[in-house]
Protein backbone atom coordinates (compact mmCIF):
# COMPACT_ATOMS: atom_id res chain seq x y z
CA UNK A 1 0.10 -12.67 33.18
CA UNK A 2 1.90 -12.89 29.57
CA UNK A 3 3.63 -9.83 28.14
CA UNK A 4 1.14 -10.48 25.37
CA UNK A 5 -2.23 -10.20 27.47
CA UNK A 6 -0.61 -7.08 29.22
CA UNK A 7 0.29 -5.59 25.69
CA UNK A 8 -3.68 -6.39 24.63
CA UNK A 9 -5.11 -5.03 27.72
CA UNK A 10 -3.48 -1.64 27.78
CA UNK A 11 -4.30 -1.19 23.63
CA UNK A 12 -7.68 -2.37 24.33
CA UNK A 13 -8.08 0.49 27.29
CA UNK A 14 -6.21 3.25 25.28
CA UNK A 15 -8.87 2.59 22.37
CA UNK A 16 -12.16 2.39 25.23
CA UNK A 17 -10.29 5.60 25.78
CA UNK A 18 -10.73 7.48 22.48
CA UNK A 19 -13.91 6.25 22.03
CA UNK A 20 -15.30 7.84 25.11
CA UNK A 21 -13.70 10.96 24.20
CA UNK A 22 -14.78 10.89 20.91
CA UNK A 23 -18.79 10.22 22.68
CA UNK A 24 -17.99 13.11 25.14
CA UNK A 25 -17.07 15.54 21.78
CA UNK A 26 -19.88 14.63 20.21
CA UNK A 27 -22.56 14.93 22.70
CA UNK A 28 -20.85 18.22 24.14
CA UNK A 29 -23.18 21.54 23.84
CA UNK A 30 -21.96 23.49 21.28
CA UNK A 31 -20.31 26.78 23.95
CA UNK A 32 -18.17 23.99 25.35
CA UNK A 33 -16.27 23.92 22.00
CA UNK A 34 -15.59 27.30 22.49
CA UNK A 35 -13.86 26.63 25.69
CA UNK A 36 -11.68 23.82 24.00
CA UNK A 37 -7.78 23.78 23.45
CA UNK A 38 -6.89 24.67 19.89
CA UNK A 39 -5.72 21.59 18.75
CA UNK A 40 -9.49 19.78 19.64
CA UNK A 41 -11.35 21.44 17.32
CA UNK A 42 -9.03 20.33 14.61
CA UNK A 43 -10.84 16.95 15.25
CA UNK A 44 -14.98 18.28 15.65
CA UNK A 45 -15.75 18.31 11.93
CA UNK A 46 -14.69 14.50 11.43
CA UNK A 47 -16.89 13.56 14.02
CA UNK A 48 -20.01 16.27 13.51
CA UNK A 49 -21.13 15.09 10.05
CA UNK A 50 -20.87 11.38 11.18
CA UNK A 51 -21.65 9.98 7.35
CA UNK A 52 -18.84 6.97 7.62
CA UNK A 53 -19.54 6.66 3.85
CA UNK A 54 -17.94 10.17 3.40
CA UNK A 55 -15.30 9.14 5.92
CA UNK A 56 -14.09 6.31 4.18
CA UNK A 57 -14.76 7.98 0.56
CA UNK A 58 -11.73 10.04 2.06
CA UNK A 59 -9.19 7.29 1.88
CA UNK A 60 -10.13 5.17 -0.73
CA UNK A 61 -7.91 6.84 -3.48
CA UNK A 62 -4.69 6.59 -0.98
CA UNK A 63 -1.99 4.75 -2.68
CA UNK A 64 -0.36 1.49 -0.63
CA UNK A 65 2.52 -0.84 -1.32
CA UNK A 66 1.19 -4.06 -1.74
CA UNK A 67 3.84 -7.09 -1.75
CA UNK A 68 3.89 -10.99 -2.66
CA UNK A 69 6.62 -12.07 -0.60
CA UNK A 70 7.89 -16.00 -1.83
CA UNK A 71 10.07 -16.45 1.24
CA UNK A 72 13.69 -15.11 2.83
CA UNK A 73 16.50 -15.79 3.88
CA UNK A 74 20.16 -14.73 5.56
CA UNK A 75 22.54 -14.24 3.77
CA UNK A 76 26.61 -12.63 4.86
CA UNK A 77 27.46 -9.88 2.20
CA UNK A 78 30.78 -11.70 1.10
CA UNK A 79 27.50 -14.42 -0.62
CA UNK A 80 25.95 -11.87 -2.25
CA UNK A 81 29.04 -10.20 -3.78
CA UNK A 82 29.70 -13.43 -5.19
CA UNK A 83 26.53 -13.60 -6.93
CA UNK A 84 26.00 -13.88 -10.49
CA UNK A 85 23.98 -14.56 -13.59
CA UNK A 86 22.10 -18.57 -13.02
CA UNK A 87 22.85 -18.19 -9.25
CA UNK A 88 20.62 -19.96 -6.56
CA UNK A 89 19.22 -17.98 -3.48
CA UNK A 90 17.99 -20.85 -1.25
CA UNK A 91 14.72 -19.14 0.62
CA UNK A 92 13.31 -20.35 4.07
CA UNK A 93 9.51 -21.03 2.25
CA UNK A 94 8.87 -24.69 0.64
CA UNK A 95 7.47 -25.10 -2.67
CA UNK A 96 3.67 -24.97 -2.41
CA UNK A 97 4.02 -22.63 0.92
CA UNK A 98 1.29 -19.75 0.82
CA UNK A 99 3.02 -16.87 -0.11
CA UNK A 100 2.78 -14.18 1.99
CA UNK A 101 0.49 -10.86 1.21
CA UNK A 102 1.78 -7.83 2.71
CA UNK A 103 0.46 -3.96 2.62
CA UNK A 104 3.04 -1.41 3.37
CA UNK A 105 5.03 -4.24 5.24
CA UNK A 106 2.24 -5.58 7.10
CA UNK A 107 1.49 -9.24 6.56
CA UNK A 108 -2.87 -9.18 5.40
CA UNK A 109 -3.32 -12.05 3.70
CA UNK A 110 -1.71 -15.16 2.35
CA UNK A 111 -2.70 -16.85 -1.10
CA UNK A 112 -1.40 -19.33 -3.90
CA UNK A 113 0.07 -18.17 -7.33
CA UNK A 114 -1.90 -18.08 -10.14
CA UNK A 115 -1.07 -17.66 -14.20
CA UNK A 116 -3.75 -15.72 -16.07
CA UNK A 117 -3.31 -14.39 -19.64
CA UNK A 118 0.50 -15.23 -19.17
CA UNK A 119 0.93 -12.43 -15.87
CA UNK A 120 1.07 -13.74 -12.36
CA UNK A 121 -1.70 -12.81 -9.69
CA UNK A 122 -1.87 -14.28 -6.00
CA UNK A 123 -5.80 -16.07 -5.13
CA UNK A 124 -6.09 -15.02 -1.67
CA UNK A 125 -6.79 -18.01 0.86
CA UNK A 126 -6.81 -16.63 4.11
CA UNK A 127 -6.96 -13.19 5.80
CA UNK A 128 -5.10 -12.20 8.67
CA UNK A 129 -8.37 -11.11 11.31
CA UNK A 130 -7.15 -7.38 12.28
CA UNK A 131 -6.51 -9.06 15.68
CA UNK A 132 -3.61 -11.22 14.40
CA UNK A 133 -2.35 -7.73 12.59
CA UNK A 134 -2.70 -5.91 15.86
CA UNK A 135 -0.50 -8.88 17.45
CA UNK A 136 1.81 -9.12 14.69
CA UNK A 137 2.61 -5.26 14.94
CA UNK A 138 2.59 -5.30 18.32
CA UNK A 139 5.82 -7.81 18.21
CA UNK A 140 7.65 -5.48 16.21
C-alpha cells in the first residue's frame, strides 16, 4: 500500500472520528454535560444551535493572504547580490502557464491574467477539489 493511501486512510478515520463525537455530543442528555471534562463544553454551544448559516457568518469577515504566484526559481545568494536595475530573473513557469492562486500559501486555484481598467486581475480556470488541497498539504 502507497504512503499516500496510508496517509488518506488514517485522515479519513481521524475525521469519521470527530464526526461521531460530535453525533455523540449532540444527542447526549443534557446531565451528561454536567459530567464532562472542562475543556468539552468549550465546544457544546457550536454544535447546540446547529444554524451553519450563523456558523459560517462567523468567518466570513476573517482576513486571508491571497497570492498570484507567476513562477520560481533557485537562485545562490552571490546572484542575487549581484542584482540590479534591468536585471533578468529567469522563473521555472513558461509564458502562457496558468499562474498559480494561492490562499495563505495554499495552492486553490489557477487562472490566466487579465487587464481591466489598466489594473491586473487573475480569471480563475480551474479549482483545486479540497481533495487535491488535502493531498497537497499532506506532502508538506
Amino acid at each position: 500500500m502507497s504512503t499516500e493511501t496510508t496517509e488518506t486512510m488514517n485522515q479519513d478515520s481521524v475525521a469519521d472520528d470527530w464526526a461521531q463525537a460530535l453525533e455523540e455530543q449532540a444527542s447526549a442528555p443534557s446531565g451528561a454535560a454536567d459530567s464532562a471534562p472542562a475543556f468539552e463544553s468549550h465546544t457544546q454551544p457550536v454544535a447546540a444551535h446547529g444554524n451553519p448559516m450563523q456558523d459560517i457568518q462567523m468567518v466570513l469577515d476573517i482576513p486571508v493572504q491571497l497570492t498570484v504566484e507567476l513562477g520560481r526559481t533557485k537562485v545562490p545568494i552571490k546572484y542575487i547580490l549581484q542584482l540590479a536595475q534591468g536585471s533578468i530573473v529567469e522563473l521555472d513557469a513558461l509564458a502562457g502557464e496558468p499562474m498559480d492562486v494561492l490562499i495563505n500559501g495554499y495552492l486553490i486555484a489557477q487562472g490566466e491574467v487579465v487587464v481591466v481598467n489598466d489594473k491586473f486581475g487573475i480569471r480563475l480556470t480551474d479549482i483545486v477539489t479540497p481533495s487535491e488541497r488535502m493531498r497537497r498539504v499532506s506532502k508538506n
